[in-house]
C-alpha atoms as a PDB file:
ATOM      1  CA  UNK A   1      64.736 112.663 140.015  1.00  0.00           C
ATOM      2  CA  UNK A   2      62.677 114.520 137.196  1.00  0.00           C
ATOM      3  CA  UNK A   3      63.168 117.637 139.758  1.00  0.00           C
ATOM      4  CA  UNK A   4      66.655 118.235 138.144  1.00  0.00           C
ATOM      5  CA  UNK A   5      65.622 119.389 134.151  1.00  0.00           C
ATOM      6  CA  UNK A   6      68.993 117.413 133.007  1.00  0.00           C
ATOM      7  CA  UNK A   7      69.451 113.692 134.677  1.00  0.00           C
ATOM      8  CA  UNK A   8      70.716 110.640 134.351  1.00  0.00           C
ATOM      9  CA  UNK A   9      70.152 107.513 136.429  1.00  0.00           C
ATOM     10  CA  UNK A  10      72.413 105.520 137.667  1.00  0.00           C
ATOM     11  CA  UNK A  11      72.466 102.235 139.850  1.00  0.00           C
ATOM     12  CA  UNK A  12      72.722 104.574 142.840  1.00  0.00           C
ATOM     13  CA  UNK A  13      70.040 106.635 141.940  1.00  0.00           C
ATOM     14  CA  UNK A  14      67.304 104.130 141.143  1.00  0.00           C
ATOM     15  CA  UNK A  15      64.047 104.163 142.494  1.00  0.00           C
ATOM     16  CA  UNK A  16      60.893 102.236 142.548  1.00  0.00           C
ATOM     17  CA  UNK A  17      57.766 103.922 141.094  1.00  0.00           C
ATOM     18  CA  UNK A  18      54.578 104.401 142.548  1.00  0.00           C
ATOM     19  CA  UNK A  19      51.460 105.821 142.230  1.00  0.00           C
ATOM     20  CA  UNK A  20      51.908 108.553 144.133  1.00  0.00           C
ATOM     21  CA  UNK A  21      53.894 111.258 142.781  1.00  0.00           C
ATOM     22  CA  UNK A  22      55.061 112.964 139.431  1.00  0.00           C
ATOM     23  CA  UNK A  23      56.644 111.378 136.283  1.00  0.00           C
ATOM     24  CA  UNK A  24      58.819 112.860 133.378  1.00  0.00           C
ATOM     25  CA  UNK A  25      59.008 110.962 130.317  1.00  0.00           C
ATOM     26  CA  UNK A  26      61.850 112.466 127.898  1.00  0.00           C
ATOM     27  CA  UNK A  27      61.740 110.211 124.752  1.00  0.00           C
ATOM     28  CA  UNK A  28      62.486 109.839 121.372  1.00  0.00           C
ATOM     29  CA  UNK A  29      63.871 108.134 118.016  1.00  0.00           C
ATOM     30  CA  UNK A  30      65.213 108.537 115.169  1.00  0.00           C
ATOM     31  CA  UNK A  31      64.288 107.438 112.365  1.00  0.00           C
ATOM     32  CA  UNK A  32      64.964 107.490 108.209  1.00  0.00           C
ATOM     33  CA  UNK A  33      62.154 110.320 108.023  1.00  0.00           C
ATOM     34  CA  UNK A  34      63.207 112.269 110.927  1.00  0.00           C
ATOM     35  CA  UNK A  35      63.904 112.600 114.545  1.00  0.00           C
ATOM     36  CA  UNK A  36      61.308 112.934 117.551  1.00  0.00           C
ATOM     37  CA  UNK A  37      61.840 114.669 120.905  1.00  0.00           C
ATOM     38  CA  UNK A  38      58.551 114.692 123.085  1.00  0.00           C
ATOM     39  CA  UNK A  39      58.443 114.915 126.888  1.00  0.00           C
ATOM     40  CA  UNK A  40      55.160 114.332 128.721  1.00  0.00           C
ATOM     41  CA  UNK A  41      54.788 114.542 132.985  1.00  0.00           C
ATOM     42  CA  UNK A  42      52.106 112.422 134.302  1.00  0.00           C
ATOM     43  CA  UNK A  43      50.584 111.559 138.021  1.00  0.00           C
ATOM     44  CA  UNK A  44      48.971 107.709 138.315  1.00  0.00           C
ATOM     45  CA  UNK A  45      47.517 108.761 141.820  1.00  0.00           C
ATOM     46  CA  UNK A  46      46.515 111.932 143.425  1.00  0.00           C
ATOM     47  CA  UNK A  47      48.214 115.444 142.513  1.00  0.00           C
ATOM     48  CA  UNK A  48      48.346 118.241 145.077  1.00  0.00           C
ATOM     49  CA  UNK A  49      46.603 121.580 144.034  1.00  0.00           C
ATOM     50  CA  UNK A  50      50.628 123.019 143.633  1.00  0.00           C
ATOM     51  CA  UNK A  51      51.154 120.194 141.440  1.00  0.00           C
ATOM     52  CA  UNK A  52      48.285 120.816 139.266  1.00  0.00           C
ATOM     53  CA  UNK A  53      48.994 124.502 139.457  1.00  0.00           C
ATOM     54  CA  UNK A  54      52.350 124.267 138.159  1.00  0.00           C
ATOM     55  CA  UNK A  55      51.382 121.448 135.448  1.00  0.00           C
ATOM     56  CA  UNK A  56      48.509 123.698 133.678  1.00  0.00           C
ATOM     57  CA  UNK A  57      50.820 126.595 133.504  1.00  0.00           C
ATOM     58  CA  UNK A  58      53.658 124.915 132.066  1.00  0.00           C
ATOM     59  CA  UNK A  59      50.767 123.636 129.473  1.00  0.00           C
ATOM     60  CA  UNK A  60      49.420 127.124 128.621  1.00  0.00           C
ATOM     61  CA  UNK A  61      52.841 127.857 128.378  1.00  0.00           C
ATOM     62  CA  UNK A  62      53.141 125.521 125.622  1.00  0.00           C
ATOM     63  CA  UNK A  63      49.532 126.455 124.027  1.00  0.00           C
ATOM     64  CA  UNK A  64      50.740 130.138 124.146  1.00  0.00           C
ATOM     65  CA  UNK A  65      53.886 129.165 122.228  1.00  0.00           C
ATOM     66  CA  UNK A  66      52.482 127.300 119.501  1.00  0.00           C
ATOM     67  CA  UNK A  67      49.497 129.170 118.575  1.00  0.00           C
ATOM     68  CA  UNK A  68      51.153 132.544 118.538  1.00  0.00           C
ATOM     69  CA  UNK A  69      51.575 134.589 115.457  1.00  0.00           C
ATOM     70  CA  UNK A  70      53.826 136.642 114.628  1.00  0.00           C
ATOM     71  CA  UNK A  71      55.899 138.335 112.018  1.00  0.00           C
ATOM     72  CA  UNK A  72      58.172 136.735 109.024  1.00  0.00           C
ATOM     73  CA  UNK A  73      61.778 136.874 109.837  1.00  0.00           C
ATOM     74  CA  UNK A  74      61.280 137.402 114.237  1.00  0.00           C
ATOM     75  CA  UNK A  75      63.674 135.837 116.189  1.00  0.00           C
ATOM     76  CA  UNK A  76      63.013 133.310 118.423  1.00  0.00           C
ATOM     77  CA  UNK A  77      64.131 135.287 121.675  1.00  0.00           C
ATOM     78  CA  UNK A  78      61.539 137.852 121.086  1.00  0.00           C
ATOM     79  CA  UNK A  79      58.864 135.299 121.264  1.00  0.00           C
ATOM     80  CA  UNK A  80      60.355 133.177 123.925  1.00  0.00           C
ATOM     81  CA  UNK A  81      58.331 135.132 126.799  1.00  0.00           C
ATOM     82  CA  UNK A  82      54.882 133.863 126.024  1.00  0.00           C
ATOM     83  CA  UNK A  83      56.145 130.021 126.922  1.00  0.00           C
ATOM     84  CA  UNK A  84      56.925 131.452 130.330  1.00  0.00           C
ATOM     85  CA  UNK A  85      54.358 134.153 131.253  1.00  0.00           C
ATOM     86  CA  UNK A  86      51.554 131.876 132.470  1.00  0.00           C
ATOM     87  CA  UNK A  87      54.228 130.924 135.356  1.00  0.00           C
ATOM     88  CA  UNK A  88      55.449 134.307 135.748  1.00  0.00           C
ATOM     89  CA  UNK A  89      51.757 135.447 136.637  1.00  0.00           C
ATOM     90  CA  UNK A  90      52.338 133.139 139.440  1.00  0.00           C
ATOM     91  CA  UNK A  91      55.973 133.904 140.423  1.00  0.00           C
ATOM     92  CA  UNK A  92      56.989 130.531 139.051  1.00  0.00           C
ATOM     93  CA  UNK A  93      59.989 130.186 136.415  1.00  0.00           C
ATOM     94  CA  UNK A  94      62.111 127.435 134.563  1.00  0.00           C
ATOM     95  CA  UNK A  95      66.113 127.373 134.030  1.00  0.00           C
ATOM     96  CA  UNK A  96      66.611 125.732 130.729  1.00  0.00           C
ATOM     97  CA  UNK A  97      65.874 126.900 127.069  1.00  0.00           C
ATOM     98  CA  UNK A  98      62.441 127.232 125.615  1.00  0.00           C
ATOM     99  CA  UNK A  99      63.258 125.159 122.482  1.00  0.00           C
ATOM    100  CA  UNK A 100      65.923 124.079 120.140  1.00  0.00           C
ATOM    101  CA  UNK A 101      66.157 123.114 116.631  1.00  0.00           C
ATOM    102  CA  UNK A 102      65.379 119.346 115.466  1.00  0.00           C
ATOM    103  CA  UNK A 103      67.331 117.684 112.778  1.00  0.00           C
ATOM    104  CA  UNK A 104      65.914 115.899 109.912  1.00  0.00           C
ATOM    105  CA  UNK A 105      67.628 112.102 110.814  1.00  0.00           C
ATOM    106  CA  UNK A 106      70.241 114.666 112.441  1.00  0.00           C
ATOM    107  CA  UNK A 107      70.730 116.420 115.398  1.00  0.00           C
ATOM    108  CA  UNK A 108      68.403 116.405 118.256  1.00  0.00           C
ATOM    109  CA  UNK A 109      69.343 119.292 119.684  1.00  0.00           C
ATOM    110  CA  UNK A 110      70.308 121.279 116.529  1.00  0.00           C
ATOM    111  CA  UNK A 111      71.706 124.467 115.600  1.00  0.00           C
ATOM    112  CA  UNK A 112      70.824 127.475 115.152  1.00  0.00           C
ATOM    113  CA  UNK A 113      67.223 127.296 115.198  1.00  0.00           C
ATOM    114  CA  UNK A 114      65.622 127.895 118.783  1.00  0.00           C
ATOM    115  CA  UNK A 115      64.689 130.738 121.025  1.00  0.00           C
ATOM    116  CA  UNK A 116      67.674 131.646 122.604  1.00  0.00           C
ATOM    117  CA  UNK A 117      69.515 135.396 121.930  1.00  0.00           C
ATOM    118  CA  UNK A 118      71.957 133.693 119.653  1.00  0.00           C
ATOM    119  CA  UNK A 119      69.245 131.901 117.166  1.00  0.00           C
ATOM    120  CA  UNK A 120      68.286 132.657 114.355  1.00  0.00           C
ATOM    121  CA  UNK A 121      65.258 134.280 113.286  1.00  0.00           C
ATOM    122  CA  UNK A 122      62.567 132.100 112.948  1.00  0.00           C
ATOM    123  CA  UNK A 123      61.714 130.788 109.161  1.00  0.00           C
ATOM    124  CA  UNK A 124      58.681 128.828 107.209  1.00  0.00           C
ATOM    125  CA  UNK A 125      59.635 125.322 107.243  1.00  0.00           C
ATOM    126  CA  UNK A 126      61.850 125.074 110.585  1.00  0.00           C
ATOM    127  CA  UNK A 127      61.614 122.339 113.255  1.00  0.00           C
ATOM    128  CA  UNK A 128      61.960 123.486 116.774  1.00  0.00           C
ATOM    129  CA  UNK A 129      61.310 122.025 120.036  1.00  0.00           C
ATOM    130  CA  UNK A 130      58.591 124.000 122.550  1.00  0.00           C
ATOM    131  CA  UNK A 131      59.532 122.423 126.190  1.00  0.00           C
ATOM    132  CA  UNK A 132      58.464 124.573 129.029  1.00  0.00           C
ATOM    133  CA  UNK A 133      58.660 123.578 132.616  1.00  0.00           C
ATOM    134  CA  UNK A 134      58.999 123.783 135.939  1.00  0.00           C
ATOM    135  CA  UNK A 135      61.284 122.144 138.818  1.00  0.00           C
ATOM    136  CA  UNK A 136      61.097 122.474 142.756  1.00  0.00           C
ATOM    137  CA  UNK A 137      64.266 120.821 143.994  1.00  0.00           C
ATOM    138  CA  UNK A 138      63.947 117.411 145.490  1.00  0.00           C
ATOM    139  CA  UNK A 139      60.325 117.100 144.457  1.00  0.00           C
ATOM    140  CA  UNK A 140      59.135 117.114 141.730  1.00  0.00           C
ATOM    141  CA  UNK A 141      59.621 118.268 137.966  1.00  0.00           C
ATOM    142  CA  UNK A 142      57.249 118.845 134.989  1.00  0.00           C
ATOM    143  CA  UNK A 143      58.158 119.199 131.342  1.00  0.00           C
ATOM    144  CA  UNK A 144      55.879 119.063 128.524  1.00  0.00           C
ATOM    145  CA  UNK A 145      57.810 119.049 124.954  1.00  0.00           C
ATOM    146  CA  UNK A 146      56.458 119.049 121.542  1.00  0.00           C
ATOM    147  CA  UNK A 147      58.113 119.587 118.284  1.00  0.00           C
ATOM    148  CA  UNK A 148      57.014 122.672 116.148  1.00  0.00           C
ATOM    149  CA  UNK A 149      57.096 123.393 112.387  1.00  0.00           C
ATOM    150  CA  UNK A 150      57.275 126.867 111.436  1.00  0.00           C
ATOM    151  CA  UNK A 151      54.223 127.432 109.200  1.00  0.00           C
ATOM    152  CA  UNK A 152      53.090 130.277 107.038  1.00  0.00           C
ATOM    153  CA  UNK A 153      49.987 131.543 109.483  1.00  0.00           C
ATOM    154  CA  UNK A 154      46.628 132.717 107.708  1.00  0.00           C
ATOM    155  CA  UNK A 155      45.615 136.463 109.260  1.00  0.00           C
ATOM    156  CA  UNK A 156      42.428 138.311 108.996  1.00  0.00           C
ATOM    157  CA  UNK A 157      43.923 141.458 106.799  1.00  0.00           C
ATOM    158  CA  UNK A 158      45.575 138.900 104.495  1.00  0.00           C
ATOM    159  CA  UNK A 159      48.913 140.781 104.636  1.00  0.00           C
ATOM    160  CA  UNK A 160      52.008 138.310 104.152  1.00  0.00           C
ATOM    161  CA  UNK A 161      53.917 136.602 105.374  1.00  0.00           C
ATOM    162  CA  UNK A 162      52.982 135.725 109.443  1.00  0.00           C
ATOM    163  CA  UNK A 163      54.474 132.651 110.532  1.00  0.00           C
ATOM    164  CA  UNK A 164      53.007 130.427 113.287  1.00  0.00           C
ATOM    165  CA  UNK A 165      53.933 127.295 114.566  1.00  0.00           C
ATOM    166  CA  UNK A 166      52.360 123.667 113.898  1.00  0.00           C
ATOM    167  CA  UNK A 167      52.566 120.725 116.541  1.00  0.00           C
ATOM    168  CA  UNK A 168      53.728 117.765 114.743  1.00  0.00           C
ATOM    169  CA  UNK A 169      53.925 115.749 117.831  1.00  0.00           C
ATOM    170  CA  UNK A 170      50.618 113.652 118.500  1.00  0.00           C
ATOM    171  CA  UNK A 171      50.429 112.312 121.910  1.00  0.00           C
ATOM    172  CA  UNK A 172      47.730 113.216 124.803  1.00  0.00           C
ATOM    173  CA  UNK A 173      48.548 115.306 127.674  1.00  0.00           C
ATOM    174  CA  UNK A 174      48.190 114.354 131.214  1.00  0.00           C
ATOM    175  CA  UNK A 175      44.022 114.426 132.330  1.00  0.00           C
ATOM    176  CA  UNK A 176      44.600 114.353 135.561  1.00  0.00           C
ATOM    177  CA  UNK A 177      47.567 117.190 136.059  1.00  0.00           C
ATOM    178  CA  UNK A 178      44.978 119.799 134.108  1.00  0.00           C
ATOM    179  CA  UNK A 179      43.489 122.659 136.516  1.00  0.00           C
ATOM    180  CA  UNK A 180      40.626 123.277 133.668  1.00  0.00           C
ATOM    181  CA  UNK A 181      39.100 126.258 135.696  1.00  0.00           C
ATOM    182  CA  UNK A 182      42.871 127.854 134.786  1.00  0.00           C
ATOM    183  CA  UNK A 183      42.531 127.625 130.912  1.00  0.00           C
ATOM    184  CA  UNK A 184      41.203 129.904 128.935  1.00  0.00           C
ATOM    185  CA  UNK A 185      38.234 129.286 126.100  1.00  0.00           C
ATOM    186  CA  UNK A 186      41.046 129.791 123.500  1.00  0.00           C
ATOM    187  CA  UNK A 187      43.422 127.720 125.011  1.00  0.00           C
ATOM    188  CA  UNK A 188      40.163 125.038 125.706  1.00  0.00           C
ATOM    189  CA  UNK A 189      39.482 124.931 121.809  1.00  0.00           C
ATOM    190  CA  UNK A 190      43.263 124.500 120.786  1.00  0.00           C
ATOM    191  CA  UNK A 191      43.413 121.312 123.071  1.00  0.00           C
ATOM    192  CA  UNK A 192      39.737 120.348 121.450  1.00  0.00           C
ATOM    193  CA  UNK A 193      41.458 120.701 117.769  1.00  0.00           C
ATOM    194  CA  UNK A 194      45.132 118.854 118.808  1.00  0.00           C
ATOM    195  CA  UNK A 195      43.493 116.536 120.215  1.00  0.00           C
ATOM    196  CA  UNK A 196      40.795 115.698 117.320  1.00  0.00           C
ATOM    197  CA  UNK A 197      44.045 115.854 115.225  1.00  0.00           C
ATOM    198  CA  UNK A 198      45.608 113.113 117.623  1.00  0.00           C
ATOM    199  CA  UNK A 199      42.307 110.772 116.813  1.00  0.00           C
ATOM    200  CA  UNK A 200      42.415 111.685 113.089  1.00  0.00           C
ATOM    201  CA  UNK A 201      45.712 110.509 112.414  1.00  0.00           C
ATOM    202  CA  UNK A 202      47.071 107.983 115.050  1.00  0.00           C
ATOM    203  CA  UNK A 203      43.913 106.564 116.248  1.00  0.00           C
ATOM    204  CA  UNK A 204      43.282 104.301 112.419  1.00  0.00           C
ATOM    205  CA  UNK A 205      47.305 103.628 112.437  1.00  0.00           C
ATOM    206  CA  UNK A 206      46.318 101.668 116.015  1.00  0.00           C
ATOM    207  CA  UNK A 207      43.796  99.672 114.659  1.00  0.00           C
ATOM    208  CA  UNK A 208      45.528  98.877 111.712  1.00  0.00           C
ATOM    209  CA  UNK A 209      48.275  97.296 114.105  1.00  0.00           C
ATOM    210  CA  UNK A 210      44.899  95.723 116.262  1.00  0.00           C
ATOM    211  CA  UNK A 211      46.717  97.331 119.556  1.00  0.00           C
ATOM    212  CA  UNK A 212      43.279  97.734 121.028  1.00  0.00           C
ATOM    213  CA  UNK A 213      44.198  98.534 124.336  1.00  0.00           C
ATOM    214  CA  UNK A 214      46.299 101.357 123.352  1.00  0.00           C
ATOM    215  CA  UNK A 215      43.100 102.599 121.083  1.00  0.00           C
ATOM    216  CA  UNK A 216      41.479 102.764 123.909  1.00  0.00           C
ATOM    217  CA  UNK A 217      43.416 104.850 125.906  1.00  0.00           C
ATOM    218  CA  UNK A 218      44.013 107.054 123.214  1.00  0.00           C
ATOM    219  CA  UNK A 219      40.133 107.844 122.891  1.00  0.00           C
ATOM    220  CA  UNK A 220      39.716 108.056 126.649  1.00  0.00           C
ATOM    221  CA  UNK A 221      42.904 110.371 127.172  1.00  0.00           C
ATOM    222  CA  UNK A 222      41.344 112.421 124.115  1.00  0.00           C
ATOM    223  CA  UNK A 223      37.627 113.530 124.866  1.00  0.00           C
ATOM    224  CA  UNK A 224      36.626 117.007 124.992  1.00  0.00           C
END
Protein backbone atom coordinates (compact mmCIF):
# COMPACT_ATOMS: atom_id res chain seq x y z
CA UNK A 1 0.00 0.00 0.00
CA UNK A 2 3.12 2.21 1.01
CA UNK A 3 3.66 2.18 -3.02
CA UNK A 4 1.15 5.14 -3.24
CA UNK A 5 3.25 8.27 -1.21
CA UNK A 6 -0.40 9.47 0.14
CA UNK A 7 -2.76 6.45 1.61
CA UNK A 8 -5.19 5.59 3.71
CA UNK A 9 -6.46 2.16 4.73
CA UNK A 10 -9.55 1.13 4.80
CA UNK A 11 -11.44 -2.20 5.72
CA UNK A 12 -11.12 -3.06 2.03
CA UNK A 13 -7.69 -2.42 1.78
CA UNK A 14 -6.29 -4.30 4.76
CA UNK A 15 -3.65 -6.63 4.64
CA UNK A 16 -1.76 -9.01 6.75
CA UNK A 17 1.99 -8.35 7.25
CA UNK A 18 4.75 -10.49 6.73
CA UNK A 19 8.18 -10.80 6.67
CA UNK A 20 8.69 -10.56 3.36
CA UNK A 21 8.40 -7.30 1.82
CA UNK A 22 8.71 -3.44 2.50
CA UNK A 23 7.15 -1.30 5.32
CA UNK A 24 6.40 2.54 5.63
CA UNK A 25 5.90 3.86 8.94
CA UNK A 26 4.50 7.63 8.76
CA UNK A 27 4.12 8.71 12.46
CA UNK A 28 3.87 11.31 14.75
CA UNK A 29 2.46 13.46 17.83
CA UNK A 30 1.95 16.33 19.08
CA UNK A 31 2.74 17.43 21.93
CA UNK A 32 2.88 20.80 24.44
CA UNK A 33 6.65 21.27 23.21
CA UNK A 34 6.11 20.61 19.66
CA UNK A 35 5.03 18.41 16.89
CA UNK A 36 6.95 15.28 15.32
CA UNK A 37 6.69 13.95 11.75
CA UNK A 38 9.22 10.99 11.10
CA UNK A 39 8.76 8.26 8.48
CA UNK A 40 11.07 5.23 8.50
CA UNK A 41 10.76 2.04 5.65
CA UNK A 42 11.93 -1.17 6.96
CA UNK A 43 12.25 -5.01 5.52
CA UNK A 44 11.87 -7.94 8.48
CA UNK A 45 13.03 -10.58 5.78
CA UNK A 46 15.06 -10.49 2.70
CA UNK A 47 15.31 -7.24 0.37
CA UNK A 48 16.02 -7.59 -3.35
CA UNK A 49 19.22 -5.77 -4.64
CA UNK A 50 16.41 -3.04 -6.38
CA UNK A 51 15.05 -2.70 -3.05
CA UNK A 52 18.22 -1.96 -1.38
CA UNK A 53 19.22 0.15 -4.32
CA UNK A 54 16.40 2.38 -4.12
CA UNK A 55 16.44 2.48 -0.09
CA UNK A 56 20.27 3.78 0.15
CA UNK A 57 19.58 6.42 -2.37
CA UNK A 58 16.58 7.76 -0.91
CA UNK A 59 18.98 7.79 2.40
CA UNK A 60 21.88 9.71 0.78
CA UNK A 61 19.25 11.71 -0.42
CA UNK A 62 18.40 12.62 2.99
CA UNK A 63 22.26 12.79 4.23
CA UNK A 64 22.84 15.17 1.22
CA UNK A 65 19.97 17.37 2.41
CA UNK A 66 20.82 17.81 5.87
CA UNK A 67 24.44 18.24 5.86
CA UNK A 68 24.51 20.75 3.06
CA UNK A 69 25.59 24.29 3.51
CA UNK A 70 24.68 26.93 2.03
CA UNK A 71 24.07 30.62 2.02
CA UNK A 72 21.87 32.92 4.58
CA UNK A 73 18.63 33.90 3.07
CA UNK A 74 18.56 30.73 -0.06
CA UNK A 75 15.42 29.45 -0.79
CA UNK A 76 14.48 26.18 -0.28
CA UNK A 77 13.84 25.30 -4.09
CA UNK A 78 17.37 26.02 -4.92
CA UNK A 79 18.53 23.42 -2.56
CA UNK A 80 15.82 20.95 -3.14
CA UNK A 81 17.98 19.03 -5.93
CA UNK A 82 20.57 17.49 -3.68
CA UNK A 83 17.58 15.31 -1.82
CA UNK A 84 16.96 13.88 -5.26
CA UNK A 85 20.27 13.57 -7.18
CA UNK A 86 21.49 10.29 -5.66
CA UNK A 87 18.23 8.77 -7.51
CA UNK A 88 18.61 10.79 -10.49
CA UNK A 89 22.21 9.20 -11.00
CA UNK A 90 20.19 6.15 -11.31
CA UNK A 91 17.18 7.34 -13.38
CA UNK A 92 15.00 6.99 -10.31
CA UNK A 93 12.67 9.99 -9.07
CA UNK A 94 9.88 10.78 -6.40
CA UNK A 95 6.44 12.81 -6.97
CA UNK A 96 5.82 14.58 -3.76
CA UNK A 97 7.62 17.59 -2.03
CA UNK A 98 11.02 17.41 -0.48
CA UNK A 99 9.91 18.96 2.85
CA UNK A 100 7.48 21.22 4.51
CA UNK A 101 7.44 23.39 7.44
CA UNK A 102 6.62 21.93 11.09
CA UNK A 103 4.62 23.84 13.57
CA UNK A 104 5.55 24.41 17.07
CA UNK A 105 2.18 22.44 18.79
CA UNK A 106 0.77 23.69 15.25
CA UNK A 107 0.63 22.65 11.95
CA UNK A 108 2.17 19.56 10.65
CA UNK A 109 2.41 20.44 7.42
CA UNK A 110 2.99 24.22 7.82
CA UNK A 111 3.36 27.19 5.81
CA UNK A 112 5.57 28.75 4.15
CA UNK A 113 8.63 27.12 5.12
CA UNK A 114 9.70 24.13 2.74
CA UNK A 115 11.41 23.60 -0.54
CA UNK A 116 8.94 24.16 -2.95
CA UNK A 117 9.13 27.41 -5.64
CA UNK A 118 6.61 29.21 -3.52
CA UNK A 119 8.60 28.96 0.04
CA UNK A 120 10.26 31.03 1.57
CA UNK A 121 13.83 31.42 1.84
CA UNK A 122 15.26 29.39 4.27
CA UNK A 123 16.06 31.13 7.89
CA UNK A 124 18.17 30.27 11.31
CA UNK A 125 15.75 28.78 13.57
CA UNK A 126 13.13 27.10 11.03
CA UNK A 127 11.65 23.58 11.30
CA UNK A 128 11.26 21.74 8.10
CA UNK A 129 10.62 18.29 7.17
CA UNK A 130 13.46 16.35 4.77
CA UNK A 131 11.31 13.22 3.29
CA UNK A 132 12.73 11.82 0.15
CA UNK A 133 11.50 8.73 -1.52
CA UNK A 134 10.73 6.53 -3.93
CA UNK A 135 7.50 4.49 -5.18
CA UNK A 136 7.14 1.68 -7.95
CA UNK A 137 3.41 1.21 -8.34
CA UNK A 138 1.90 -1.84 -6.79
CA UNK A 139 5.11 -2.75 -5.02
CA UNK A 140 6.62 -1.23 -2.96
CA UNK A 141 7.36 2.36 -1.44
CA UNK A 142 10.20 3.88 0.66
CA UNK A 143 10.19 7.13 2.57
CA UNK A 144 12.60 8.19 5.06
CA UNK A 145 11.51 11.62 6.94
CA UNK A 146 13.27 13.57 9.49
CA UNK A 147 12.62 16.95 10.84
CA UNK A 148 15.34 19.71 10.29
CA UNK A 149 16.23 22.90 12.21
CA UNK A 150 17.80 25.52 10.29
CA UNK A 151 21.11 26.20 12.09
CA UNK A 152 23.75 28.84 11.73
CA UNK A 153 26.63 26.41 9.98
CA UNK A 154 30.40 26.95 11.11
CA UNK A 155 32.71 27.37 7.65
CA UNK A 156 36.38 27.22 7.27
CA UNK A 157 36.86 31.14 6.09
CA UNK A 158 34.66 32.17 9.03
CA UNK A 159 32.55 34.45 6.78
CA UNK A 160 28.81 34.79 8.12
CA UNK A 161 26.16 33.77 8.08
CA UNK A 162 25.89 29.91 6.28
CA UNK A 163 23.01 28.10 7.41
CA UNK A 164 22.83 24.27 7.56
CA UNK A 165 20.39 22.05 8.75
CA UNK A 166 20.25 19.96 12.17
CA UNK A 167 18.29 16.53 12.50
CA UNK A 168 16.25 16.77 15.52
CA UNK A 169 14.64 13.50 14.90
CA UNK A 170 16.48 10.51 16.76
CA UNK A 171 15.46 7.21 15.54
CA UNK A 172 17.74 4.43 13.66
CA UNK A 173 17.48 3.77 10.08
CA UNK A 174 16.76 0.50 8.54
CA UNK A 175 20.26 -2.02 8.77
CA UNK A 176 19.17 -4.20 6.57
CA UNK A 177 17.76 -1.83 3.49
CA UNK A 178 21.54 -0.08 3.52
CA UNK A 179 23.72 -0.95 0.25
CA UNK A 180 26.99 0.28 2.36
CA UNK A 181 29.33 -0.26 -0.73
CA UNK A 182 26.90 2.83 -2.19
CA UNK A 183 27.75 5.42 0.59
CA UNK A 184 30.28 7.54 0.56
CA UNK A 185 33.08 8.06 3.58
CA UNK A 186 31.29 11.42 4.23
CA UNK A 187 28.02 10.20 4.16
CA UNK A 188 29.55 6.90 6.42
CA UNK A 189 30.76 9.43 9.20
CA UNK A 190 27.42 11.53 9.27
CA UNK A 191 25.47 8.22 10.02
CA UNK A 192 28.53 7.37 12.66
CA UNK A 193 27.81 10.99 14.40
CA UNK A 194 23.58 10.77 14.16
CA UNK A 195 23.73 7.82 15.30
CA UNK A 196 26.21 8.38 18.44
CA UNK A 197 23.79 11.36 18.91
CA UNK A 198 20.78 8.79 18.93
CA UNK A 199 22.75 6.77 21.94
CA UNK A 200 23.70 10.04 23.69
CA UNK A 201 20.40 11.29 24.18
CA UNK A 202 17.62 8.57 23.94
CA UNK A 203 19.55 5.62 24.94
CA UNK A 204 19.73 6.97 29.22
CA UNK A 205 15.90 8.28 28.72
CA UNK A 206 15.27 4.19 28.02
CA UNK A 207 16.82 3.07 30.95
CA UNK A 208 15.44 5.55 33.03
CA UNK A 209 11.91 4.08 31.93
CA UNK A 210 13.80 0.25 32.47
CA UNK A 211 12.37 -0.57 28.72
CA UNK A 212 15.31 -2.87 28.30
CA UNK A 213 14.30 -4.50 25.35
CA UNK A 214 13.90 -1.40 23.46
CA UNK A 215 17.65 -0.40 24.82
CA UNK A 216 18.66 -3.07 23.25
CA UNK A 217 17.57 -2.63 19.98
CA UNK A 218 18.49 0.78 20.01
CA UNK A 219 22.31 -0.18 20.59
CA UNK A 220 22.13 -3.01 18.09
CA UNK A 221 20.29 -0.84 15.31
CA UNK A 222 23.10 1.86 16.22
CA UNK A 223 26.73 0.35 15.83
CA UNK A 224 29.15 1.68 13.50
Amino acid sequence: NAALAHYSPSNGSSRTLSVGEMYLFDTGGQYLDGTTDITRTVHWGEPTLLQKEAYTRVLMGNIDLSRLIFPSNTAGRTVESFARRALWDVGLNYGHGTGHGIGNFLSVHEWPVGFQSNNVALEAGMFTSIEPGYYRDGEFGIRIEDVALVVEAQTESGEKPFLTFEVVSLVPYDRNLIDLSLLSPEQIRYLNSYYERIRAHVGPELRRQRLEEAFEWLQKSTQP
